[in-house]
C-alpha atoms as a PDB file:
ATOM      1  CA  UNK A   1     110.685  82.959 117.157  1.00  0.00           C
ATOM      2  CA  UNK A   2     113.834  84.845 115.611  1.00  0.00           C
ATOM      3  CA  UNK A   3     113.926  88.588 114.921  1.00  0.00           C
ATOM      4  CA  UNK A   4     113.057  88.200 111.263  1.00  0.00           C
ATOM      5  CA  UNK A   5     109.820  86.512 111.860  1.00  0.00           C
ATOM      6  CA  UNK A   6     108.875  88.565 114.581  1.00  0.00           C
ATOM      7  CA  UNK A   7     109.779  92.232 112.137  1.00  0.00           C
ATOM      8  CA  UNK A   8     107.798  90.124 109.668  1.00  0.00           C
ATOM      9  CA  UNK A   9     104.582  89.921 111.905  1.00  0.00           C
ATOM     10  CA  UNK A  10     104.859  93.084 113.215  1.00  0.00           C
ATOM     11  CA  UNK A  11     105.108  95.166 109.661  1.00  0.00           C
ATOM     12  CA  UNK A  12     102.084  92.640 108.484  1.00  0.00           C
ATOM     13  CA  UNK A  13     100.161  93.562 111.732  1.00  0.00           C
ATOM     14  CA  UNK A  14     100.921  97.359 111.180  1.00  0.00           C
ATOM     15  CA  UNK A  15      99.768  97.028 107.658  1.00  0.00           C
ATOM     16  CA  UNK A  16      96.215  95.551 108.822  1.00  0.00           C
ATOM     17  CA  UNK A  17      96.073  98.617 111.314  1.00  0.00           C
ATOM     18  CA  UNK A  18      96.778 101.242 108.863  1.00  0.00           C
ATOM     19  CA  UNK A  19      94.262  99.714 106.067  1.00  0.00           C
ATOM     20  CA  UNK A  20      91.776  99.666 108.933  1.00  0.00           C
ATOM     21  CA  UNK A  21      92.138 103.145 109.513  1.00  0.00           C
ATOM     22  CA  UNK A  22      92.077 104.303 105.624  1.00  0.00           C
ATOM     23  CA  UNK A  23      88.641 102.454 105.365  1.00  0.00           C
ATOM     24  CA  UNK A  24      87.324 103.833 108.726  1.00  0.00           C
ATOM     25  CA  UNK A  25      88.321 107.291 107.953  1.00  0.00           C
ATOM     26  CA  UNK A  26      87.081 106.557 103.915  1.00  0.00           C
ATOM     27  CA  UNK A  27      83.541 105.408 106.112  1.00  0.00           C
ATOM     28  CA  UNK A  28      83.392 108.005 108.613  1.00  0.00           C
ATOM     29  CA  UNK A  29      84.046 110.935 106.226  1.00  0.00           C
ATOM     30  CA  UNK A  30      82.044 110.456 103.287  1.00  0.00           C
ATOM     31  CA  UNK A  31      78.741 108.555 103.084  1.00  0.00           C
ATOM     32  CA  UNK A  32      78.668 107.731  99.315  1.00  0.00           C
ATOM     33  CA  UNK A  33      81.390 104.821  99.874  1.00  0.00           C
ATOM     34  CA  UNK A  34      78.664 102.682 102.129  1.00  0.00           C
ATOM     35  CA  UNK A  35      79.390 100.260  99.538  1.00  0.00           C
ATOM     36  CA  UNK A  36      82.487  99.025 101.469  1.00  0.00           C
ATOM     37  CA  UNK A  37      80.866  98.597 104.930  1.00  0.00           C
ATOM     38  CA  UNK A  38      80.887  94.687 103.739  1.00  0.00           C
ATOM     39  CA  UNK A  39      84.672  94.776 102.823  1.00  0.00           C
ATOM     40  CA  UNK A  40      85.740  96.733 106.106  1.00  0.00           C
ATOM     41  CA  UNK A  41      84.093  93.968 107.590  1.00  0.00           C
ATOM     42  CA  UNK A  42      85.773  90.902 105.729  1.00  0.00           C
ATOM     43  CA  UNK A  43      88.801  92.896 107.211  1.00  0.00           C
ATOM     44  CA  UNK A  44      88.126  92.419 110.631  1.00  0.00           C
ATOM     45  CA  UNK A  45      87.093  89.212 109.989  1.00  0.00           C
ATOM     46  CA  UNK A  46      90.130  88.269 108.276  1.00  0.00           C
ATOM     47  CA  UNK A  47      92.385  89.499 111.402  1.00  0.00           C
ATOM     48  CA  UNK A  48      89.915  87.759 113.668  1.00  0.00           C
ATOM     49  CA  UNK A  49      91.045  84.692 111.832  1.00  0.00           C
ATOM     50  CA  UNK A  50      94.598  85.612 112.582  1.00  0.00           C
ATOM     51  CA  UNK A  51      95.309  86.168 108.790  1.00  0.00           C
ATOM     52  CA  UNK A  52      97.132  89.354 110.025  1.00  0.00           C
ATOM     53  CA  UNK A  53      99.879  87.193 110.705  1.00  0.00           C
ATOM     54  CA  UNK A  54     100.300  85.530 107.517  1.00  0.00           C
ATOM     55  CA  UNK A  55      99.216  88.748 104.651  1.00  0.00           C
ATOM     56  CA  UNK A  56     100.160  92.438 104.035  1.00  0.00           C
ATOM     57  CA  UNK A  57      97.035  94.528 103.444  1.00  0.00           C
ATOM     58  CA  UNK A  58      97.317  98.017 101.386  1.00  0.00           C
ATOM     59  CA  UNK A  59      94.946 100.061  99.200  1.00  0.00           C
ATOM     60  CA  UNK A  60      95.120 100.913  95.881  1.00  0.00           C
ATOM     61  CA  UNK A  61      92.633 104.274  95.451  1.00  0.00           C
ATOM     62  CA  UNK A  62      89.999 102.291  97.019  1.00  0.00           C
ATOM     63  CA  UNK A  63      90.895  98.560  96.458  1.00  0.00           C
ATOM     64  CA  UNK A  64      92.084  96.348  99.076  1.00  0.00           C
ATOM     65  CA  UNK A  65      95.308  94.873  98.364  1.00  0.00           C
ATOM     66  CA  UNK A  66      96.501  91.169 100.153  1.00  0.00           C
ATOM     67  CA  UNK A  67      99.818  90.257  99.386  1.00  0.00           C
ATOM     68  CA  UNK A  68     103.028  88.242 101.424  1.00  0.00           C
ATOM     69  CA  UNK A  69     104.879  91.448 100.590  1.00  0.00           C
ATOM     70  CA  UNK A  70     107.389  92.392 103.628  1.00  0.00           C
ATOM     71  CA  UNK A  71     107.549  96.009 102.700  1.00  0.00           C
ATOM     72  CA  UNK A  72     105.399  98.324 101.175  1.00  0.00           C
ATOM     73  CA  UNK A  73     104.461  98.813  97.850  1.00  0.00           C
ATOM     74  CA  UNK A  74     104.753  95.477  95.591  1.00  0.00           C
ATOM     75  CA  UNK A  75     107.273  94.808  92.515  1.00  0.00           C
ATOM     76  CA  UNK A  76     106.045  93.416  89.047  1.00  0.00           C
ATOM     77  CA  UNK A  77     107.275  89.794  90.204  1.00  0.00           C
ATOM     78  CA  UNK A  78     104.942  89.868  93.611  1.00  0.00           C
ATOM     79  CA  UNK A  79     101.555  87.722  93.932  1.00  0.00           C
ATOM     80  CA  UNK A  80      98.731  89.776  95.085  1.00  0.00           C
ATOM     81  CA  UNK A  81      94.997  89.684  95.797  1.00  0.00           C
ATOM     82  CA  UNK A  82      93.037  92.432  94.299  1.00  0.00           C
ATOM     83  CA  UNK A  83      89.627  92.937  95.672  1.00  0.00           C
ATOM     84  CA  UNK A  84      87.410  95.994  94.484  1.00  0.00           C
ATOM     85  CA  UNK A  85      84.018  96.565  95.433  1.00  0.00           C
ATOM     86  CA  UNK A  86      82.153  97.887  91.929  1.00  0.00           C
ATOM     87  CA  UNK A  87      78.505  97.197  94.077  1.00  0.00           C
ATOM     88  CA  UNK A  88      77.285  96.438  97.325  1.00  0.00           C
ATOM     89  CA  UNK A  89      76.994  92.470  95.335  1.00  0.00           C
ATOM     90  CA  UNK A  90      79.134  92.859  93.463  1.00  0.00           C
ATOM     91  CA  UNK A  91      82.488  92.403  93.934  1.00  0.00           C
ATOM     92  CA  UNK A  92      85.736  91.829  91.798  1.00  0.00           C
ATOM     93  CA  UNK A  93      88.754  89.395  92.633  1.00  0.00           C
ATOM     94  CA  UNK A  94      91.511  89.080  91.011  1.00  0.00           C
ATOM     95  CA  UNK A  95      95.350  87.027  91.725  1.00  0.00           C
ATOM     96  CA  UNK A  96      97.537  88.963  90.302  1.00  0.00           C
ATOM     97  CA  UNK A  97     101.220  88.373  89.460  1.00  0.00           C
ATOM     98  CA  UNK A  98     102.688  91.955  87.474  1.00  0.00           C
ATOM     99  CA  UNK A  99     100.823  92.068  84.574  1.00  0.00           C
ATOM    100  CA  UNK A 100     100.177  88.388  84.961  1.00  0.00           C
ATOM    101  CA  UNK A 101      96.312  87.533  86.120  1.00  0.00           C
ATOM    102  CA  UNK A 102      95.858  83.958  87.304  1.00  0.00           C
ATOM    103  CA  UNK A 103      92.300  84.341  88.566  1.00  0.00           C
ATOM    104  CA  UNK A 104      89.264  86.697  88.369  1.00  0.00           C
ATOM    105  CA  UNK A 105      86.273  86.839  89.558  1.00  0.00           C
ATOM    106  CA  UNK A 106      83.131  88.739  90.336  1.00  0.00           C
ATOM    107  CA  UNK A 107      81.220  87.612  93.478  1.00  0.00           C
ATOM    108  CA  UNK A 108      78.096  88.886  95.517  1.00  0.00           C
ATOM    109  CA  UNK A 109      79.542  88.777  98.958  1.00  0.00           C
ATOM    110  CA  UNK A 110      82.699  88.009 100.890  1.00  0.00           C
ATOM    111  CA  UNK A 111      81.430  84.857 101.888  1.00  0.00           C
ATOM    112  CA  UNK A 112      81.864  83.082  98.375  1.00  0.00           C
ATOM    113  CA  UNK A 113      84.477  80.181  98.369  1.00  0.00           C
ATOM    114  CA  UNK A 114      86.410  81.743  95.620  1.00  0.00           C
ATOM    115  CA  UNK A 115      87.772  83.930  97.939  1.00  0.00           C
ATOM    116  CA  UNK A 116      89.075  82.051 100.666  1.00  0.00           C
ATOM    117  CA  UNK A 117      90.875  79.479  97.717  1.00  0.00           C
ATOM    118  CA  UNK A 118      93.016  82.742  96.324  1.00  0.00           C
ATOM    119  CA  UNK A 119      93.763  83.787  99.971  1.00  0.00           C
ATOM    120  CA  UNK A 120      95.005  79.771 100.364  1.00  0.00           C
ATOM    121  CA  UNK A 121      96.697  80.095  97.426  1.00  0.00           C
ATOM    122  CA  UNK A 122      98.584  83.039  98.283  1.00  0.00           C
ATOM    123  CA  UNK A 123      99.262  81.890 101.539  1.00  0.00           C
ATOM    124  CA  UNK A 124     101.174  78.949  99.644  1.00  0.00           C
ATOM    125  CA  UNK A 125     103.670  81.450  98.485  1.00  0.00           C
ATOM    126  CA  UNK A 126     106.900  82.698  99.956  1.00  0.00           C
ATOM    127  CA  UNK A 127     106.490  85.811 102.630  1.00  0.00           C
ATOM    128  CA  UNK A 128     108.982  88.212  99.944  1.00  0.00           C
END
């Protein structure tokens, strides 16, 4: 594996720590945000995957963010997943491009197919 590949994994990895940690502390420190116990757990199921090798995670207020971004914070021109938690079943998705959306959805768990497609079809696009 050559150096770029390996800073590549290791800022993706650090990215799936550091959400991690926002949604723990988010969890731990105020109880009216149960609502994302099902979403911090899609995350760890995600990295038990191994997805943390192939996606940058962030947070946007309290929105996960997936994206092939190498460094933090994503330009207009960047694909993204968008996934924000309005109720426990309910739950918004959205591939995002800039302004651009390509696909939305609202889903009752993290289980629903829709959601794995977008994450294939991101995972289809260039690491950027």
């Amino acid at each position: 594996m050559d150096a770029r590949t390996e800073e590549i994994l290791r800022l993706f990895n650090l990215s799936w720590d550091e959400t991690e940690a926002f949604y723990d502390k988010l969890l731990n420190t105020h109880p009216g945000w149960d609502k994302l116990k099902p979403l911090r757990s899609f995350i760890s199921d995600l990295r038990e995957r191994g997805e943390d090798d192939f996606f940058r995670l962030g947070t946007s207020m309290h929105a996960l963010m997936i994206s092939r971004s190498v460094k933090h914070h994503l330009r207009d021109d960047q694909k993204y997943i968008r996934i924000e938690v309005i109720k426990i079943d309910d739950i918004e998705v959205i591939l995002r491009d800039g302004p651009t959306t390509y696909r939305e959805y609202r889903v009752n768990d993290f289980n629903d197919t829709h959601i794995f497609k977008l994450l294939k079809t991101l995972k289809d696009t260039l690491v950027d």
